[in-house]
Protein backbone atom coordinates (compact mmCIF):
# COMPACT_ATOMS: atom_id res chain seq x y z
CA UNK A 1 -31.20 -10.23 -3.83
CA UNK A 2 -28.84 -7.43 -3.42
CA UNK A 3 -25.50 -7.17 -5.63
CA UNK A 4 -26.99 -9.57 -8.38
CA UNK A 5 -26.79 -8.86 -11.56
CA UNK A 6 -29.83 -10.35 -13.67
CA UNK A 7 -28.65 -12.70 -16.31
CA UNK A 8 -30.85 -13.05 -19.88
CA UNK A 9 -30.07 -16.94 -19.75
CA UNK A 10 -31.85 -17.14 -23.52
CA UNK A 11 -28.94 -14.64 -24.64
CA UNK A 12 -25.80 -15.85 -22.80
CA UNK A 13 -24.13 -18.58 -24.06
CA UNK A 14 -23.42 -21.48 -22.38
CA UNK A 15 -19.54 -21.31 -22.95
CA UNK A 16 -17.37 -18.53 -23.96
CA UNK A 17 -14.84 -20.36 -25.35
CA UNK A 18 -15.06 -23.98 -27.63
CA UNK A 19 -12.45 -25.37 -24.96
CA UNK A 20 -14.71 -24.96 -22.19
CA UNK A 21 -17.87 -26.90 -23.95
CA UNK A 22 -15.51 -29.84 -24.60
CA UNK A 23 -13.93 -29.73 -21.03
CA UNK A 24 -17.49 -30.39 -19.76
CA UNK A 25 -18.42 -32.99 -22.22
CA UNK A 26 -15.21 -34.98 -21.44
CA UNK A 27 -16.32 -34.82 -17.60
CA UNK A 28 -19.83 -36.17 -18.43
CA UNK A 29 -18.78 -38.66 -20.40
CA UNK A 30 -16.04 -40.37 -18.10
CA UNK A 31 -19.49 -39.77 -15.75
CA UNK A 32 -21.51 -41.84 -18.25
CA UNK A 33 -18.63 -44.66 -18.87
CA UNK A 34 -18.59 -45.16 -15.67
CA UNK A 35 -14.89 -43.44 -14.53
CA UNK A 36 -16.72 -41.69 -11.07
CA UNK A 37 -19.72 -41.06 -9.54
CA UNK A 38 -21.18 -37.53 -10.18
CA UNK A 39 -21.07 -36.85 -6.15
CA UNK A 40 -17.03 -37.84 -6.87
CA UNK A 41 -17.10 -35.00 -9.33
CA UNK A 42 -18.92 -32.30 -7.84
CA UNK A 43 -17.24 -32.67 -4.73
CA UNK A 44 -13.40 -32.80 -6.78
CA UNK A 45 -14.97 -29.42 -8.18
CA UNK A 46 -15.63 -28.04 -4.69
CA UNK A 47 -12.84 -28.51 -3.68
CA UNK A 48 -10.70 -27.47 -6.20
CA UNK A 49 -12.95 -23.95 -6.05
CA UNK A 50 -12.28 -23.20 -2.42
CA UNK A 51 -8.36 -24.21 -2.95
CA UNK A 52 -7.94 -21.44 -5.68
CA UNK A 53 -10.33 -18.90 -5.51
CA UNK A 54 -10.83 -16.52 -8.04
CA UNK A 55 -7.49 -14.24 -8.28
CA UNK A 56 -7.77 -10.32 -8.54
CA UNK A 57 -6.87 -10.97 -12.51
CA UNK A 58 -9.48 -12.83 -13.63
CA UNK A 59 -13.23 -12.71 -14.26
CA UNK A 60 -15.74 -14.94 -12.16
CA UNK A 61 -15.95 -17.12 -15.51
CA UNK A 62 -12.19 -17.22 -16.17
CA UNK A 63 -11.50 -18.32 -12.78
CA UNK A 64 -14.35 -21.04 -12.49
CA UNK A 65 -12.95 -22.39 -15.83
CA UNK A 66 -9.59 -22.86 -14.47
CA UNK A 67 -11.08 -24.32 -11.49
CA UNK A 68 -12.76 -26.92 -13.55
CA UNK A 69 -9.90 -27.45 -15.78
CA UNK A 70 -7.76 -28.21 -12.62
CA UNK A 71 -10.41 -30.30 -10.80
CA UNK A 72 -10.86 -32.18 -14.01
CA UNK A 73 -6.73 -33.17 -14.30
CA UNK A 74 -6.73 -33.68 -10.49
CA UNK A 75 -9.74 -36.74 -10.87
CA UNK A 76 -8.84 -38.18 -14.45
CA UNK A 77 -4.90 -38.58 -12.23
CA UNK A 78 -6.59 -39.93 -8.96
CA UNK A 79 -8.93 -42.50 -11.21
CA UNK A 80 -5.89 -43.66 -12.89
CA UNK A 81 -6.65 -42.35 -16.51
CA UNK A 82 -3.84 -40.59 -16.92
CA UNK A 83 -0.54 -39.27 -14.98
CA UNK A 84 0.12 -35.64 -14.08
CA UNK A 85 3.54 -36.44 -16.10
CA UNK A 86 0.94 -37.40 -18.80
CA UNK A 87 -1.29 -33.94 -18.61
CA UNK A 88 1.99 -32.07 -18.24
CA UNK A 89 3.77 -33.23 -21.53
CA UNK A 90 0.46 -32.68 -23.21
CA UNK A 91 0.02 -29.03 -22.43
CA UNK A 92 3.38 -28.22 -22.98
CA UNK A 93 3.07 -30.24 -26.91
CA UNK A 94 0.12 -27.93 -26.98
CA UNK A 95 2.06 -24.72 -26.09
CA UNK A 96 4.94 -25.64 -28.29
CA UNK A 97 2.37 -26.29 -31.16
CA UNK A 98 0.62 -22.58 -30.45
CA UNK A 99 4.41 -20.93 -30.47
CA UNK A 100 5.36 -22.63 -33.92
CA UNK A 101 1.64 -22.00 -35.13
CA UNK A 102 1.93 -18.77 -37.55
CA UNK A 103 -0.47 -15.86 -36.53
CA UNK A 104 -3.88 -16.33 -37.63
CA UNK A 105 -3.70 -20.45 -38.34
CA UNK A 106 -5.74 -22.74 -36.45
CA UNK A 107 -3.11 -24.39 -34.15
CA UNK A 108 -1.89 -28.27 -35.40
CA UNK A 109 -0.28 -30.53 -32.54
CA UNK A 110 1.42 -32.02 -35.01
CA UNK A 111 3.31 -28.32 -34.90
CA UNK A 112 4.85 -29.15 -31.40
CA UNK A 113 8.20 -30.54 -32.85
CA UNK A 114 8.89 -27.84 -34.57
CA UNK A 115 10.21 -25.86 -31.84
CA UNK A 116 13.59 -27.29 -29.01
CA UNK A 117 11.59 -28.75 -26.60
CA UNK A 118 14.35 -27.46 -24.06
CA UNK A 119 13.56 -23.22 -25.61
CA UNK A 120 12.18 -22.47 -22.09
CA UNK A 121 10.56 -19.44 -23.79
CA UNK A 122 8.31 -17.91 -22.05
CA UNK A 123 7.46 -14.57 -24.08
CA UNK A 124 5.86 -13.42 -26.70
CA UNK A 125 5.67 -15.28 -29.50
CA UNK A 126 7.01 -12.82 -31.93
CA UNK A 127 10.31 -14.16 -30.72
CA UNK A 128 9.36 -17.33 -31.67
CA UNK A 129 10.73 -19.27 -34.51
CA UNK A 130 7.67 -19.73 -36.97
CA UNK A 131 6.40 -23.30 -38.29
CA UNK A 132 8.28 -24.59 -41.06
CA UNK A 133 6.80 -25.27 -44.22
């Protein structure tokens, strides 16, 4: 096999990141209650893999976890678990809890109010208001 890199499968972890394990266990179990076939995910996976390939600023990794990410919102929306109005006002409670989250904190959603919803910051978050006691 030319252009492979070998892989030491006993040292690599599974997941670089925490998010990524729990994005996969959410998948198999809406597989295991019953949500969609596992055919119905793989091929929402496909798809979603040929329809954004990996861009020139991301790892092979990074991109297949946005890929998965993606294909994950697009069939919990399709099956009716969920709006994309639902998944969007999440993230952007999530975001708004990571800009009023103080540097170094685990992030709380319960931080999300504490930044104007309507901010439209898009920056760094040194210009950021921090949490508030």
């Amino acid at each position: 096999m030319s252009g492979c890199v070998p892989v030491d499968l006993d040292k690599t972890p599974a997941f670089r990141e925490p998010w990524q394990a729990k994005a996969f266990a959410v998948v198999v179990l809406l597989h295991r209650e019953g949500h969609f076939t596992w055919d119905d995910w793989v091929r929402t996976l496909a798809e979603e893999i040929a329809a954004s390939p990996q861009r020139a600023d991301e790892d092979a990794e990074l991109a297949y976890h946005r890929q998965f990410l993606t294909a994950l919102e697009k069939i919990v929306a399709t099956r009716g678990l969920t709006t994309p109005e639902a998944i969007q006002a999440r993230k952007l409670a999530w975001r708004r809890a990571y800009l009023a989250t103080p540097h170094g904190h685990p992030v709380d959603l319960a931080a999300a109010g504490d930044i104007d919803s309507n901010d439209g910051h898009d920056g760094d978050r040194d210009q950021v208001p921090s949490a508030r006691p």
